[in-house]
C-alpha atoms as a PDB file:
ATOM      1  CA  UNK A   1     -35.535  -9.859  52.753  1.00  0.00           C
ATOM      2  CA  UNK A   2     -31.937  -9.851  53.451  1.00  0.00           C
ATOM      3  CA  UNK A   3     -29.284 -10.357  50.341  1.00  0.00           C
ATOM      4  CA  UNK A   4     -27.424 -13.023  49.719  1.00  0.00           C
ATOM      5  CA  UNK A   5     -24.278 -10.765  49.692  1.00  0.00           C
ATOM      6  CA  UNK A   6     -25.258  -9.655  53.556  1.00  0.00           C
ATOM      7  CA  UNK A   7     -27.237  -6.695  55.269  1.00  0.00           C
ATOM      8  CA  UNK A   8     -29.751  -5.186  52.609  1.00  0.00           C
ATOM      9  CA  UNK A   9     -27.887  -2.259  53.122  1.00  0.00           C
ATOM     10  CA  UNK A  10     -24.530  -2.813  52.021  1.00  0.00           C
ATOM     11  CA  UNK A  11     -26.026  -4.968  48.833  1.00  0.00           C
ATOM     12  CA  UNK A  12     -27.460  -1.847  47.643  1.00  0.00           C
ATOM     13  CA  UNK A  13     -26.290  -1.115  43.988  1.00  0.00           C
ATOM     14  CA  UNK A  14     -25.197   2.233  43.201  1.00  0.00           C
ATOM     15  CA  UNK A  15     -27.438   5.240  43.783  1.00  0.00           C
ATOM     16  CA  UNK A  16     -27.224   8.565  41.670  1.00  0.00           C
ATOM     17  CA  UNK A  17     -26.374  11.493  43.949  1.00  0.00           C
ATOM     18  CA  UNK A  18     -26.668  14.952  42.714  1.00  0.00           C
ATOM     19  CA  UNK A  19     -27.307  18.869  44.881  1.00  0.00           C
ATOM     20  CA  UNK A  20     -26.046  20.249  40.960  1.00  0.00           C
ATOM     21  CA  UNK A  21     -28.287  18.234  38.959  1.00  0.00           C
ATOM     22  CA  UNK A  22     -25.099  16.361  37.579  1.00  0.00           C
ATOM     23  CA  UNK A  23     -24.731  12.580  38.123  1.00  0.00           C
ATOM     24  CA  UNK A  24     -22.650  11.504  40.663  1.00  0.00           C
ATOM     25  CA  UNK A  25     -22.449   7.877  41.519  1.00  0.00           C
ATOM     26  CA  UNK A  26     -21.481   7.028  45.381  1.00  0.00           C
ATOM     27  CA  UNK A  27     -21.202   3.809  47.000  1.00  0.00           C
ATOM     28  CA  UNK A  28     -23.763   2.977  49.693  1.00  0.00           C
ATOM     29  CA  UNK A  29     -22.042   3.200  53.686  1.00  0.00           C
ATOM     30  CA  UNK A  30     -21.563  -0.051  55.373  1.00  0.00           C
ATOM     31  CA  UNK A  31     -21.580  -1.766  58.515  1.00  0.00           C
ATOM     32  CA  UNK A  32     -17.867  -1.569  58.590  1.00  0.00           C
ATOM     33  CA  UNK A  33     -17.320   2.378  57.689  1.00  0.00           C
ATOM     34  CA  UNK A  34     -15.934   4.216  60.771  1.00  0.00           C
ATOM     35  CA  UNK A  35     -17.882   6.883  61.692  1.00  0.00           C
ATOM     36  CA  UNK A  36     -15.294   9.691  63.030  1.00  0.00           C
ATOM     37  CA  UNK A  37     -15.370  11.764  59.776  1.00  0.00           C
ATOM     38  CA  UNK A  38     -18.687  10.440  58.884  1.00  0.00           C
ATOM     39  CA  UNK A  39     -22.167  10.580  60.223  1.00  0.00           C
ATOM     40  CA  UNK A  40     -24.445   7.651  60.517  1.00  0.00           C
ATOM     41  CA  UNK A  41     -26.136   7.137  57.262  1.00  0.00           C
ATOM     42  CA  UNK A  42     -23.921   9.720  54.935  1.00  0.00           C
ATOM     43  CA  UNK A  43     -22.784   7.792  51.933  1.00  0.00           C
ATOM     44  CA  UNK A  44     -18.694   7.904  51.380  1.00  0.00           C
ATOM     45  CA  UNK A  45     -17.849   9.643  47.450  1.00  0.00           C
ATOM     46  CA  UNK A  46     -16.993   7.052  44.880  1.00  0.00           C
ATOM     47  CA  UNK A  47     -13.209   6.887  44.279  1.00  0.00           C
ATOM     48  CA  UNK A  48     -12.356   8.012  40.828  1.00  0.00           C
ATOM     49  CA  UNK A  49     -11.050   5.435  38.618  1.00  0.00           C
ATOM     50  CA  UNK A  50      -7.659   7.038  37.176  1.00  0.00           C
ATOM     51  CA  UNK A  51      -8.195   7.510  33.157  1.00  0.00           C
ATOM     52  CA  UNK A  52      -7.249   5.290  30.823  1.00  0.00           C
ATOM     53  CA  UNK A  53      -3.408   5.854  30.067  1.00  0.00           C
ATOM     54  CA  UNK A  54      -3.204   7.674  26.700  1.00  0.00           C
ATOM     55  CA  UNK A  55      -1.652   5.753  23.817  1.00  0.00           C
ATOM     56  CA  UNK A  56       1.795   6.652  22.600  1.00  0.00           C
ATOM     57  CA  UNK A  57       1.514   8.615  19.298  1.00  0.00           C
ATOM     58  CA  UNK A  58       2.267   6.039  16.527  1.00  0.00           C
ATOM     59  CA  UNK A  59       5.671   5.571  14.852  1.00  0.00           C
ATOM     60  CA  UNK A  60       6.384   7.945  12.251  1.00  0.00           C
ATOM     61  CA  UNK A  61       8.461   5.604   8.743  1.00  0.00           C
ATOM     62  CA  UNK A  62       9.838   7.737   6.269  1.00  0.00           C
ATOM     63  CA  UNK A  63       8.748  10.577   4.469  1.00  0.00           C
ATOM     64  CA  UNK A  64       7.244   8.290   1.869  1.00  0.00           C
ATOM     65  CA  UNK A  65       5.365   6.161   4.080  1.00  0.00           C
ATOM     66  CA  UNK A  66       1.421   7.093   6.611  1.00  0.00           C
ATOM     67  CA  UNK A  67       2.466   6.244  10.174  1.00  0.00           C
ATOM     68  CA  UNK A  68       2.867   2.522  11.856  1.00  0.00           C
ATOM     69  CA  UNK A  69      -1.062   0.935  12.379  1.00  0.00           C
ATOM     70  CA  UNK A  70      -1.294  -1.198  15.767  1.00  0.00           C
ATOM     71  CA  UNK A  71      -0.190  -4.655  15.215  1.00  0.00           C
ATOM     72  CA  UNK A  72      -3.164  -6.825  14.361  1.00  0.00           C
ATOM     73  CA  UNK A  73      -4.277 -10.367  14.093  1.00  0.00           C
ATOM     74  CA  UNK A  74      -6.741 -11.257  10.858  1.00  0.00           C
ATOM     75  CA  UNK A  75      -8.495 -14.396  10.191  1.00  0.00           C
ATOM     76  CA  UNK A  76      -8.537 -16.056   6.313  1.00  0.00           C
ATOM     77  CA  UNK A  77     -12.519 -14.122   5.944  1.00  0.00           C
ATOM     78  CA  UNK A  78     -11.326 -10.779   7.102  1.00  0.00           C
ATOM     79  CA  UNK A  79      -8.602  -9.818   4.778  1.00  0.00           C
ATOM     80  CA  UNK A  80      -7.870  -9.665   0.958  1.00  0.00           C
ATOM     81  CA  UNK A  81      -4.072 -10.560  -0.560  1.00  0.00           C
ATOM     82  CA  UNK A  82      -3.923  -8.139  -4.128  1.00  0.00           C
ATOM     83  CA  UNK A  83      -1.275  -7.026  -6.313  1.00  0.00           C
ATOM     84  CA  UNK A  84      -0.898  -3.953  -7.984  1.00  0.00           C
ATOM     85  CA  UNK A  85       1.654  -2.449 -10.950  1.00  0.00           C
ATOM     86  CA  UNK A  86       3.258   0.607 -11.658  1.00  0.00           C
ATOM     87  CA  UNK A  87       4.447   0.291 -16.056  1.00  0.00           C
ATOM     88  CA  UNK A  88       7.510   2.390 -17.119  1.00  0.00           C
ATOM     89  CA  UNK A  89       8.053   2.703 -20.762  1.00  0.00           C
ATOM     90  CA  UNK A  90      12.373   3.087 -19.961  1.00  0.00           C
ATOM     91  CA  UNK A  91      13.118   3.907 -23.840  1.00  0.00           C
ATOM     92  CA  UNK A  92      10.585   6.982 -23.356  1.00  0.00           C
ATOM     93  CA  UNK A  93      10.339   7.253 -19.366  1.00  0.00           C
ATOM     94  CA  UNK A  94       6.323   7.129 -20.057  1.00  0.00           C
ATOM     95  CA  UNK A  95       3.440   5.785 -17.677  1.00  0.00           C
ATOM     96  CA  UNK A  96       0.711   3.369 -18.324  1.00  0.00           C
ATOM     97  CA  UNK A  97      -2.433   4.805 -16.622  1.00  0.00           C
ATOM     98  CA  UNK A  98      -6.053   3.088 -17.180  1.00  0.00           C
ATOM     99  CA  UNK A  99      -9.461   4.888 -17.296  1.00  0.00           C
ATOM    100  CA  UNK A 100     -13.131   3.856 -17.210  1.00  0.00           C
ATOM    101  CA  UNK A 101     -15.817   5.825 -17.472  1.00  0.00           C
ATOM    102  CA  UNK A 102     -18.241   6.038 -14.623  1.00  0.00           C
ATOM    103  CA  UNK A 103     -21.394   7.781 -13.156  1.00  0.00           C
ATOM    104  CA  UNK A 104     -21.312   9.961 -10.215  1.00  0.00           C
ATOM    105  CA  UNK A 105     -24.611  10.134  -7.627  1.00  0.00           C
ATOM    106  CA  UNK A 106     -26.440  12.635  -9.740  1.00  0.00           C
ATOM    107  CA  UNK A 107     -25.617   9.969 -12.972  1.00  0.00           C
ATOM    108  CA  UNK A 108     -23.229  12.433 -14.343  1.00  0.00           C
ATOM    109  CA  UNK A 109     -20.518  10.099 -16.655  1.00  0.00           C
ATOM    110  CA  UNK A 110     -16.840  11.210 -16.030  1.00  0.00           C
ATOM    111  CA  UNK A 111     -13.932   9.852 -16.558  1.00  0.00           C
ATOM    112  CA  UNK A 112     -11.527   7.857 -13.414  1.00  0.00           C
ATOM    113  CA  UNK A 113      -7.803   7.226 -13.954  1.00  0.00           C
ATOM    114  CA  UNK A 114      -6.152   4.438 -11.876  1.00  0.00           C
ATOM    115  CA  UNK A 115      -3.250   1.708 -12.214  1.00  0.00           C
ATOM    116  CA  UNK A 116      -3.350  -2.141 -12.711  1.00  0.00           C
ATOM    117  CA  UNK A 117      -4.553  -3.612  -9.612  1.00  0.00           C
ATOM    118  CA  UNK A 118      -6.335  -6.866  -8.555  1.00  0.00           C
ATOM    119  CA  UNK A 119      -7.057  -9.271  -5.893  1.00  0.00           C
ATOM    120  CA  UNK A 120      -4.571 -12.584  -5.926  1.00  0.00           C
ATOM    121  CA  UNK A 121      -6.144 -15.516  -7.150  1.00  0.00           C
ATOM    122  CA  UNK A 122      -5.819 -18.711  -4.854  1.00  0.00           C
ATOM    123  CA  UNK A 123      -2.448 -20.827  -5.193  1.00  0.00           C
ATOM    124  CA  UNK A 124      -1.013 -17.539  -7.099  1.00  0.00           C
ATOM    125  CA  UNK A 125       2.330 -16.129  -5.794  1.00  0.00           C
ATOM    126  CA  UNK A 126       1.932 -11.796  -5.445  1.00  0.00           C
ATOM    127  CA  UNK A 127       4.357 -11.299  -8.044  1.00  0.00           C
ATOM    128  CA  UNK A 128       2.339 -13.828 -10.511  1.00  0.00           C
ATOM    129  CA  UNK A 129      -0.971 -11.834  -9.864  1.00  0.00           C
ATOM    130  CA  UNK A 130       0.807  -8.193 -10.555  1.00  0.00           C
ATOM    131  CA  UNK A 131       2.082  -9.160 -13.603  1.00  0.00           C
ATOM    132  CA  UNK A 132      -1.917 -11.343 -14.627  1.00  0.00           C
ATOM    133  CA  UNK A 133      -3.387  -7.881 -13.667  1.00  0.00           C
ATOM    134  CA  UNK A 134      -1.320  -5.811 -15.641  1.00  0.00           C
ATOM    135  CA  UNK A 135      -1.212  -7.597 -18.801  1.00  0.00           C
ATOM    136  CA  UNK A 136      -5.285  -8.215 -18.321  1.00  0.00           C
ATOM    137  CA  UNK A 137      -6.216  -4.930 -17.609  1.00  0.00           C
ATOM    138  CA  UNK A 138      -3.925  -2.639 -19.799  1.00  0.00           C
ATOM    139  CA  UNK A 139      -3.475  -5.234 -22.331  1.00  0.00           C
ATOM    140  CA  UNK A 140       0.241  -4.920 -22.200  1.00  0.00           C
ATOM    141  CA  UNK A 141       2.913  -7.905 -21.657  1.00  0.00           C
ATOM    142  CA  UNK A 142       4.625  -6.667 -18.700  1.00  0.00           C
ATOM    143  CA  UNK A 143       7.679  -7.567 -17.114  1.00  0.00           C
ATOM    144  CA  UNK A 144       9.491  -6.036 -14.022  1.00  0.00           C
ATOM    145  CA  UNK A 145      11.774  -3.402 -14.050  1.00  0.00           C
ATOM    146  CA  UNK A 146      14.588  -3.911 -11.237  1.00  0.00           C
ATOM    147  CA  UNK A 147      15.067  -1.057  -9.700  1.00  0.00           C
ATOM    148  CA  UNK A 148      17.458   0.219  -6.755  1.00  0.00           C
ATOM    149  CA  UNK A 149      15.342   0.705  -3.949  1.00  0.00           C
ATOM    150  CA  UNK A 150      15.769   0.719  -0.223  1.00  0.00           C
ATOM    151  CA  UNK A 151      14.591  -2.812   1.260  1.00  0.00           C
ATOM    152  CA  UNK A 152      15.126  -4.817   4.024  1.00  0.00           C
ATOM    153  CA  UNK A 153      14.663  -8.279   2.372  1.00  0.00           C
ATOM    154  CA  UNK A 154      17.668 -10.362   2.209  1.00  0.00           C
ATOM    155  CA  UNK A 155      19.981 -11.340  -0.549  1.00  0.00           C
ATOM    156  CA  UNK A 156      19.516 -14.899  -1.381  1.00  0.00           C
ATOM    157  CA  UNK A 157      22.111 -17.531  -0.605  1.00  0.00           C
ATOM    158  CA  UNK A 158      23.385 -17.923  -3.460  1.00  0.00           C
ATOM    159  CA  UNK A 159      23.692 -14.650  -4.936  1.00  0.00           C
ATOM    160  CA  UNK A 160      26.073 -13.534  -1.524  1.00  0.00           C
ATOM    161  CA  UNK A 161      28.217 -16.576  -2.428  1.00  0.00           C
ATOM    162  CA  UNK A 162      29.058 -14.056  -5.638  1.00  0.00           C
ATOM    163  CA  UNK A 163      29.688 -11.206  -3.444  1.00  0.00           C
ATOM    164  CA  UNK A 164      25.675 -10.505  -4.019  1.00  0.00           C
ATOM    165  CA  UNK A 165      25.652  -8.106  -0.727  1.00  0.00           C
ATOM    166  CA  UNK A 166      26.662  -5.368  -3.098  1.00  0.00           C
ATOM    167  CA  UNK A 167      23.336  -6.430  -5.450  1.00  0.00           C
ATOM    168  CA  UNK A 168      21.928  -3.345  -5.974  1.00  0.00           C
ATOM    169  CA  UNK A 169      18.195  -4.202  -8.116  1.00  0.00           C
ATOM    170  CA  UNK A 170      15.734  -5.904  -6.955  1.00  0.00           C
ATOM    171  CA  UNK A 171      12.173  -6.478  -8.282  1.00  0.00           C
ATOM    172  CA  UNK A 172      10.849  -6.527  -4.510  1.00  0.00           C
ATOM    173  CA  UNK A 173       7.319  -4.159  -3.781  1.00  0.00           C
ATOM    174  CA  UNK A 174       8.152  -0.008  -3.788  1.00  0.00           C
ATOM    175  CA  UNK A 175       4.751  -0.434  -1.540  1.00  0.00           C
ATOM    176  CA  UNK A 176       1.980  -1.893   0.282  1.00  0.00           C
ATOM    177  CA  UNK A 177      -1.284  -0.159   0.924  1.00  0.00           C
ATOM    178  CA  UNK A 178      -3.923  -0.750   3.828  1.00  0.00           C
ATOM    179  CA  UNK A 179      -7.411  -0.541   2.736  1.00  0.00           C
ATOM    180  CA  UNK A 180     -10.627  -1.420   4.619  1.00  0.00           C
ATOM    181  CA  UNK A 181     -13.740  -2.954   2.577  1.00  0.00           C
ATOM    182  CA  UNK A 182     -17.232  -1.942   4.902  1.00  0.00           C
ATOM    183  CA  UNK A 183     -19.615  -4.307   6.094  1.00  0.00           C
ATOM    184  CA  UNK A 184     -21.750  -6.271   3.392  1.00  0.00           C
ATOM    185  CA  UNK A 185     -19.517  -5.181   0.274  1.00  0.00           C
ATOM    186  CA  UNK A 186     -19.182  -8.601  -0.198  1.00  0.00           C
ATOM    187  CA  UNK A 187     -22.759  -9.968   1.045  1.00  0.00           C
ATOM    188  CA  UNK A 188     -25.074  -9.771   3.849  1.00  0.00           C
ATOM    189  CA  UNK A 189     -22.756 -12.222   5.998  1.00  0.00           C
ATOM    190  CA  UNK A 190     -19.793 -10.300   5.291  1.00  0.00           C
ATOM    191  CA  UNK A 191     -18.388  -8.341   8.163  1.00  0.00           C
ATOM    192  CA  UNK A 192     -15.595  -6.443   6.687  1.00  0.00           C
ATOM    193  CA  UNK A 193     -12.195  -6.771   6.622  1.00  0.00           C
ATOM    194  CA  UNK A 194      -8.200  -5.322   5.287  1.00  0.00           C
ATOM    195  CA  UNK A 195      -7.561  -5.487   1.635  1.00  0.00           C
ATOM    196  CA  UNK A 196      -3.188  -5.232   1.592  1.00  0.00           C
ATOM    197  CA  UNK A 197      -2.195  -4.595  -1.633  1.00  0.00           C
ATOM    198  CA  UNK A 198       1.213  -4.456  -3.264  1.00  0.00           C
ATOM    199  CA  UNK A 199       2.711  -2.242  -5.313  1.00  0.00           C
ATOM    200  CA  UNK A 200       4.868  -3.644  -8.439  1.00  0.00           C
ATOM    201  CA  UNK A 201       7.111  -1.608 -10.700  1.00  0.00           C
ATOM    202  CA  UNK A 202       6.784  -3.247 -14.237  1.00  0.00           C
ATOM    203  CA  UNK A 203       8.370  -2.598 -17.752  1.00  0.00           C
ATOM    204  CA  UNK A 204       7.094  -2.621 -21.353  1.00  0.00           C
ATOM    205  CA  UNK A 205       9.011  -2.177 -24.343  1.00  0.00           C
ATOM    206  CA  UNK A 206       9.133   0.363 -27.065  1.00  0.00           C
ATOM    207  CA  UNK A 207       7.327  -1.810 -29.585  1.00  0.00           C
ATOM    208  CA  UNK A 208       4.583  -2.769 -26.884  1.00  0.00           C
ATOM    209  CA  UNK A 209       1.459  -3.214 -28.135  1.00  0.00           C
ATOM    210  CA  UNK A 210      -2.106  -3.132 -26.381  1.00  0.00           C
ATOM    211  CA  UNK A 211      -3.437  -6.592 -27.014  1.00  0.00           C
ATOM    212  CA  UNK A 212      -7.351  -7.208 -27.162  1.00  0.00           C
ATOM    213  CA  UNK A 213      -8.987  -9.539 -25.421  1.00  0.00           C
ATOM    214  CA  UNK A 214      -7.319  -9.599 -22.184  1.00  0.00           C
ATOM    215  CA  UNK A 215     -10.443  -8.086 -19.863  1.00  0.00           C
ATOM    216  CA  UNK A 216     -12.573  -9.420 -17.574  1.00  0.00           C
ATOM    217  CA  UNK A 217     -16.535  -8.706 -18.359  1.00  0.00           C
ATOM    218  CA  UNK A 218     -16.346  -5.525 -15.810  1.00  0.00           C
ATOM    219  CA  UNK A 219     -12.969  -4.440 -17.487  1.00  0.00           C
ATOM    220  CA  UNK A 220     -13.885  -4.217 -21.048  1.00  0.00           C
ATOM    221  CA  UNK A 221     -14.383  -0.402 -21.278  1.00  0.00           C
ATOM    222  CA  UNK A 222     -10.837   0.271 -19.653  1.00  0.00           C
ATOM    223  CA  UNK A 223      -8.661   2.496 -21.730  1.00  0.00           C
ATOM    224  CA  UNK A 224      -4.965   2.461 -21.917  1.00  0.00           C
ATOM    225  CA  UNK A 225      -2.869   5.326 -21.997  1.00  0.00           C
ATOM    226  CA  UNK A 226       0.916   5.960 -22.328  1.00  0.00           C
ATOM    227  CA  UNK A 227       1.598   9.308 -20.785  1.00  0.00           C
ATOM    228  CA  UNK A 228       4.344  11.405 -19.068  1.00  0.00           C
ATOM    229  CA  UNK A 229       4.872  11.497 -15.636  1.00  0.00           C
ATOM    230  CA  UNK A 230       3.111  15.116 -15.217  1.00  0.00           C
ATOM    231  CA  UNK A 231       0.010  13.871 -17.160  1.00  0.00           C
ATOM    232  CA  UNK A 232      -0.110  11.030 -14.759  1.00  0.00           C
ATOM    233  CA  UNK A 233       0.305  12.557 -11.776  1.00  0.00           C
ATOM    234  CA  UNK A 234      -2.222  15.353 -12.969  1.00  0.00           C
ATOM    235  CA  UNK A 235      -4.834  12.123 -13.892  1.00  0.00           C
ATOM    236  CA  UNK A 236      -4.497  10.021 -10.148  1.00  0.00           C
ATOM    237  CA  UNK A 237      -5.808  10.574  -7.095  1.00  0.00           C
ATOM    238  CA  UNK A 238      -3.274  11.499  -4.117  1.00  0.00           C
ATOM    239  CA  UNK A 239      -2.072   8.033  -3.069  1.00  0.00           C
ATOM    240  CA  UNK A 240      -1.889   6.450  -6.659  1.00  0.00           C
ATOM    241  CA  UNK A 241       0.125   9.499  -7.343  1.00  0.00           C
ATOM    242  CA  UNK A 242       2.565   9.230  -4.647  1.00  0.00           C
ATOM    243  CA  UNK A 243       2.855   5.538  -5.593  1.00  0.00           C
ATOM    244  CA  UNK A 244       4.535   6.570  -9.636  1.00  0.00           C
ATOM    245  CA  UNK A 245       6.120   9.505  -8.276  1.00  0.00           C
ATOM    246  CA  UNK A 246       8.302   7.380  -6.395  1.00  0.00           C
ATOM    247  CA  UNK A 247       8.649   4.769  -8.771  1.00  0.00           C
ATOM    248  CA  UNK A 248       9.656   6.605 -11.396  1.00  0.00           C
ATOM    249  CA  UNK A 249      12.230   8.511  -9.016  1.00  0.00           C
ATOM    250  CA  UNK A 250      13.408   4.806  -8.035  1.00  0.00           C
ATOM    251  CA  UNK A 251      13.782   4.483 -11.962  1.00  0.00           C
ATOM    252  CA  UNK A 252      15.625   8.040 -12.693  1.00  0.00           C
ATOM    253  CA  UNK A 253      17.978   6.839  -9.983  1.00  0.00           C
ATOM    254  CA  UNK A 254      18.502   3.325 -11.733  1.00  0.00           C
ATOM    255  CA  UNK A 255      18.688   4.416 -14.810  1.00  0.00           C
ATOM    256  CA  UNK A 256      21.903   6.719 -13.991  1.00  0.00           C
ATOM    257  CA  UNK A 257      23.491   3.516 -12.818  1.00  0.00           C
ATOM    258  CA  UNK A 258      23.164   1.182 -16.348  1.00  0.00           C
ATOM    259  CA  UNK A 259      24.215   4.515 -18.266  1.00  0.00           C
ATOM    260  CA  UNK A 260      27.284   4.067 -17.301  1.00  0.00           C
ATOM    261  CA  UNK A 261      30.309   1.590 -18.581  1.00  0.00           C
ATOM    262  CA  UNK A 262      32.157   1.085 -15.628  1.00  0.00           C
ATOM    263  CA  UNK A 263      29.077  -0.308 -13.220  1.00  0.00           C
ATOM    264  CA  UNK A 264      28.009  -2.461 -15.892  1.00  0.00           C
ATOM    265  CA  UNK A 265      31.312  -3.890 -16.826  1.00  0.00           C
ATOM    266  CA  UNK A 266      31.360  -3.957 -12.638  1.00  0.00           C
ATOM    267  CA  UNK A 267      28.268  -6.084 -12.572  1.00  0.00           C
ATOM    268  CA  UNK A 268      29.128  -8.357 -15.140  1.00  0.00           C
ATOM    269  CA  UNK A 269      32.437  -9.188 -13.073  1.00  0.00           C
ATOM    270  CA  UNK A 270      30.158 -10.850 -10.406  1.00  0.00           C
ATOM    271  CA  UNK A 271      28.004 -12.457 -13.182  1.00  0.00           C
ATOM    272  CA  UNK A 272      25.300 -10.377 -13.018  1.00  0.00           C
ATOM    273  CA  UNK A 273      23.195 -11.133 -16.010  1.00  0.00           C
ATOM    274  CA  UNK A 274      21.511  -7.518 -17.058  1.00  0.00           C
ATOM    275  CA  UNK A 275      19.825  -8.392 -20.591  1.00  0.00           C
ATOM    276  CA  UNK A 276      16.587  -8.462 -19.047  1.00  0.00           C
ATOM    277  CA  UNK A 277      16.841  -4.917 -17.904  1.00  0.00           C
ATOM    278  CA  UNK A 278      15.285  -2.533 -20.716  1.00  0.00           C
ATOM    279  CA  UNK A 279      17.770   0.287 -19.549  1.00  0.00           C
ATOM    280  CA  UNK A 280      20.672  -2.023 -21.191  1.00  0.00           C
ATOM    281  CA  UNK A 281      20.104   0.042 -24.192  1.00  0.00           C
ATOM    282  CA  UNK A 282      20.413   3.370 -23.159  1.00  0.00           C
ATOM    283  CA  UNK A 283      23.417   4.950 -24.102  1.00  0.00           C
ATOM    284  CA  UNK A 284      26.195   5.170 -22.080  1.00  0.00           C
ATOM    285  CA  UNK A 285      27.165   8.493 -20.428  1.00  0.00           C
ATOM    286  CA  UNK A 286      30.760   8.780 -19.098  1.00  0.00           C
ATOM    287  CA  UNK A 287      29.873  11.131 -16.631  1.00  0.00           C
ATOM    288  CA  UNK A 288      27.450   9.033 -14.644  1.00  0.00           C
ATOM    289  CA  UNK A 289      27.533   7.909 -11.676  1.00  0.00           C
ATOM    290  CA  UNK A 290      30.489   5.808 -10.873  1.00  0.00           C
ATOM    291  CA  UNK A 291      29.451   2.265  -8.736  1.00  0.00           C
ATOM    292  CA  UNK A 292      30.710   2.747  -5.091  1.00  0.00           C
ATOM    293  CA  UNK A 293      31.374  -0.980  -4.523  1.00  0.00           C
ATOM    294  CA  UNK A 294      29.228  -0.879  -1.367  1.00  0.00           C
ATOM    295  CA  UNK A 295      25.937  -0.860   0.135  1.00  0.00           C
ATOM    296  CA  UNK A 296      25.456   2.230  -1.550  1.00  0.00           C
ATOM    297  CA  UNK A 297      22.994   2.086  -3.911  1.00  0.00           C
ATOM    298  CA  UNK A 298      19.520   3.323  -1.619  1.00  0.00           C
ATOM    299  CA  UNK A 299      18.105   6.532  -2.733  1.00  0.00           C
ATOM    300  CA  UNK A 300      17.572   8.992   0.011  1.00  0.00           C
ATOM    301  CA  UNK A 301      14.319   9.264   1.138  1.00  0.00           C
ATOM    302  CA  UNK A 302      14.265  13.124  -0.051  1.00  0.00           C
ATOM    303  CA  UNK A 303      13.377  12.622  -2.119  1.00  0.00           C
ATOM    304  CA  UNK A 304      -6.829   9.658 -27.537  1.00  0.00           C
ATOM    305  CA  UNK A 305      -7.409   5.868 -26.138  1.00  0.00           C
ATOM    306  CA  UNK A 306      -7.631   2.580 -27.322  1.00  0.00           C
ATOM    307  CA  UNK A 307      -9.570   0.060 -25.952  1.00  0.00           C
ATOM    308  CA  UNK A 308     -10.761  -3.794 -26.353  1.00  0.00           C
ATOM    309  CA  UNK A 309     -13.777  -2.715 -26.609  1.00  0.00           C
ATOM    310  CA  UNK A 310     -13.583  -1.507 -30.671  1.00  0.00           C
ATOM    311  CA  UNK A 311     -10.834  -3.927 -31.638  1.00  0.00           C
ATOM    312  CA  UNK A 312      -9.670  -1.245 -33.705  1.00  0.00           C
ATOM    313  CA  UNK A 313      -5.741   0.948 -32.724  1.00  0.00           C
ATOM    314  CA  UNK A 314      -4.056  -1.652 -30.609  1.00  0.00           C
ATOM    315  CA  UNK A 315      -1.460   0.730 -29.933  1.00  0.00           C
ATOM    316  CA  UNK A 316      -2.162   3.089 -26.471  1.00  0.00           C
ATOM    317  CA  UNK A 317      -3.074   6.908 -27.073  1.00  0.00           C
ATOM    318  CA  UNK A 318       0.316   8.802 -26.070  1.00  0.00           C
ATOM    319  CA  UNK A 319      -0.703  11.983 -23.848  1.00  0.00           C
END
C-alpha cells in the first residue's frame, strides 16, 4: 500500500544501522538521491544535528551574594512572599537567635538555632510582616535599625528636595534568599514552587524584655537568646550566618558614623531626625570618622533560655 507521503520507500521512518553494535540512525535513500557516490539501495548517514550551544556561565554579584539565577516568570500558586529579621542589641552589639528543640530520623532530640522568619500574610506590606515575625517569635518589640548599606533603591522625592542624595541609612533589605518548597509540602495538588524571603535588620533596646504570649501553636517551645556575634555565628547554619555577619558589619560601620559630633550635627543641618536610631546614645568619639559630604557612605564589599512556654524569666538568657 503506498503512503500518503509518496513511494513506500521514502515514507520509511528511521531504521537503526549498526556493523559496531552501536545505534546509528540513517535516513532511508530516495527516489531523488543521485547515485554517483552512492549505489542503488545504500542508505545516505544522518546529518548530525550541531549540539545545543552551551549556556554562558551565570553572572557572578559581589562577594556577599550566590551567582545571578535565569530570569523567571511565577504564577500567584508557585511562589511564597516572607520576611525575615536580623535583632541587634546596639547598647551591647548582641544578637537575638531562636531555638527549638527537634528530633532527628533516628528520634534523637537536639537543639536548632535560626532567626525570625515568616511567610507575609495577605494585604501585609514586607516590612509589616518582618517586624509581626520578630516580635511573635522572639517575643521582643522590634524596630529597625537604619543602617548604611549599599542599595540601589532611590531616595524619595522629598527627602532629595533636602539635599537627601547624601542620605546615608536606610531601613531597606541587607538580603533576599531563594528557596524552593518540593512537590506536595503543601498538599497532594501542590506542585512546588520559590519561597523569596527578605532579610530585615531590626533593633531592641537595652531594657527589652521577652514578652509571653506572642507564639503561634507550633512556636510555643521557641527560646530566645541574646548572644554575641561569635556565639551566633557558632549556633547558625552557613547562610543564616552569612546573613548577621554582614549585618552586624553594616552596623559596626554605622555605628562609627553616629559616634561622632560633626556627622550628626551634619545630619541635623538637613533635618534629619535621628532619635529613633538607638546608636544616638553612644558616646561620641572625636576621632571617628568624619562625614565626607558625598555618596560615600557604602561599605566595601570586603568585607540559659527563656521561653513562653513556663511564663516564668521574661528576660532572654545572655550567652
Amino acid at each position: 500500500m503506498r503512503s500518503r507521503m509518496g513511494n513506500s520507500s521514502s515514507a520509511r521512518p528511521l531504521q537503526p544501522e549498526s556493523s559496531t553494535g552501536r545505534p546509528s540512525y540513517v535516513y532511508p535513500r530516495s527516489s531523488t538521491d543521485s547515485t554517483s557516490s552512492h549505489s542503488r539501495g545504500q542508505r545516505r548517514p544522518l546529518q548530525t544535528m550541531s549540539a545545543r550551544p552551551i549556556p554562558p556561565p551565570p553572572t557572578i554579584f559581589s562577594a556577599r551574594s550566590t551567582p545571578a539565577v535565569p530570569d523567571s516568570l511565577w504564577h500567584a500558586n508557585d511562589f511564597l512572599l516572607g520576611a525575615g529579621m536580623v535583632i541587634i542589641q546596639p547598647s551591647t552589639d548582641k544578637i537575638v537567635v531562636l531555638s527549638d528543640e527537634i528530633k532527628d530520623a533516628r528520634g534523637k532530640s537536639r537543639q536548632y538555632f535560626f532567626l525570625p522568619k515568616g511567610r507575609k500574610d495577605r494585604g501585609e506590606s514586607l516590612e509589616q510582616a518582618a517586624l509581626r515575625e520578630a516580635h511573635e517569635e522572639s517575643g521582643y518589640r522590634v524596630s529597625f535599625l537604619p543602617l548604611f548599606i549599599p542599595t540601589h533603591a532611590p531616595v524619595p522625592p522629598e527627602e532629595r528636595e533636602k539635599g537627601g542624595y547624601d542620605l546615608p541609612t536606610t531601613s531597606e533589605p541587607i538580603f533576599v534568599g531563594l528557596h524552593e518548597w518540593r512537590k506536595g509540602h503543601w498538599g497532594s495538588d501542590d506542585l512546588g514552587g520559590e519561597y523569596l524571603t527578605f532579610w530585615y535588620v531590626g533593633q531592641i533596646p537595652e531594657d527589652a524584655v521577652v514578652e509571653t504570649g506572642t507564639r503561634m501553636p507550633d512556636e510555643v517551645g521557641y527560646k530566645t537568646h541574646l548572644v554575641t556575634l561569635d556565639v551566633a555565628v557558632q549556633l547558625l547554619g552557613a547562610s543564616l550566618a552569612h546573613i548577621v555577619r554582614t549585618a552586624y558589619e553594616h552596623w559596626a560601620f554605622t555605628k562609627e558614623y553616629y559616634q561622632n559630633q560633626e556627622w550628626l550635627d551634619y545630619m541635623q543641618e538637613m533635618g534629619l531626625d535621628l532619635v529613633a536610631i538607638a546608636a544616638g546614645s553612644l558616646p561620641v568619639q572625636t576621632n571617628a570618622p568624619v562625614h565626607p559630604r558625598g555618596n560615600a557612605f557604602q561599605p566595601d564589599e570586603r568585607g540559659t533560655a527563656s521561653s513562653s512556654r513556663d511564663n516564668r524569666d521574661t528576660r532572654a538568657a545572655s550567652f
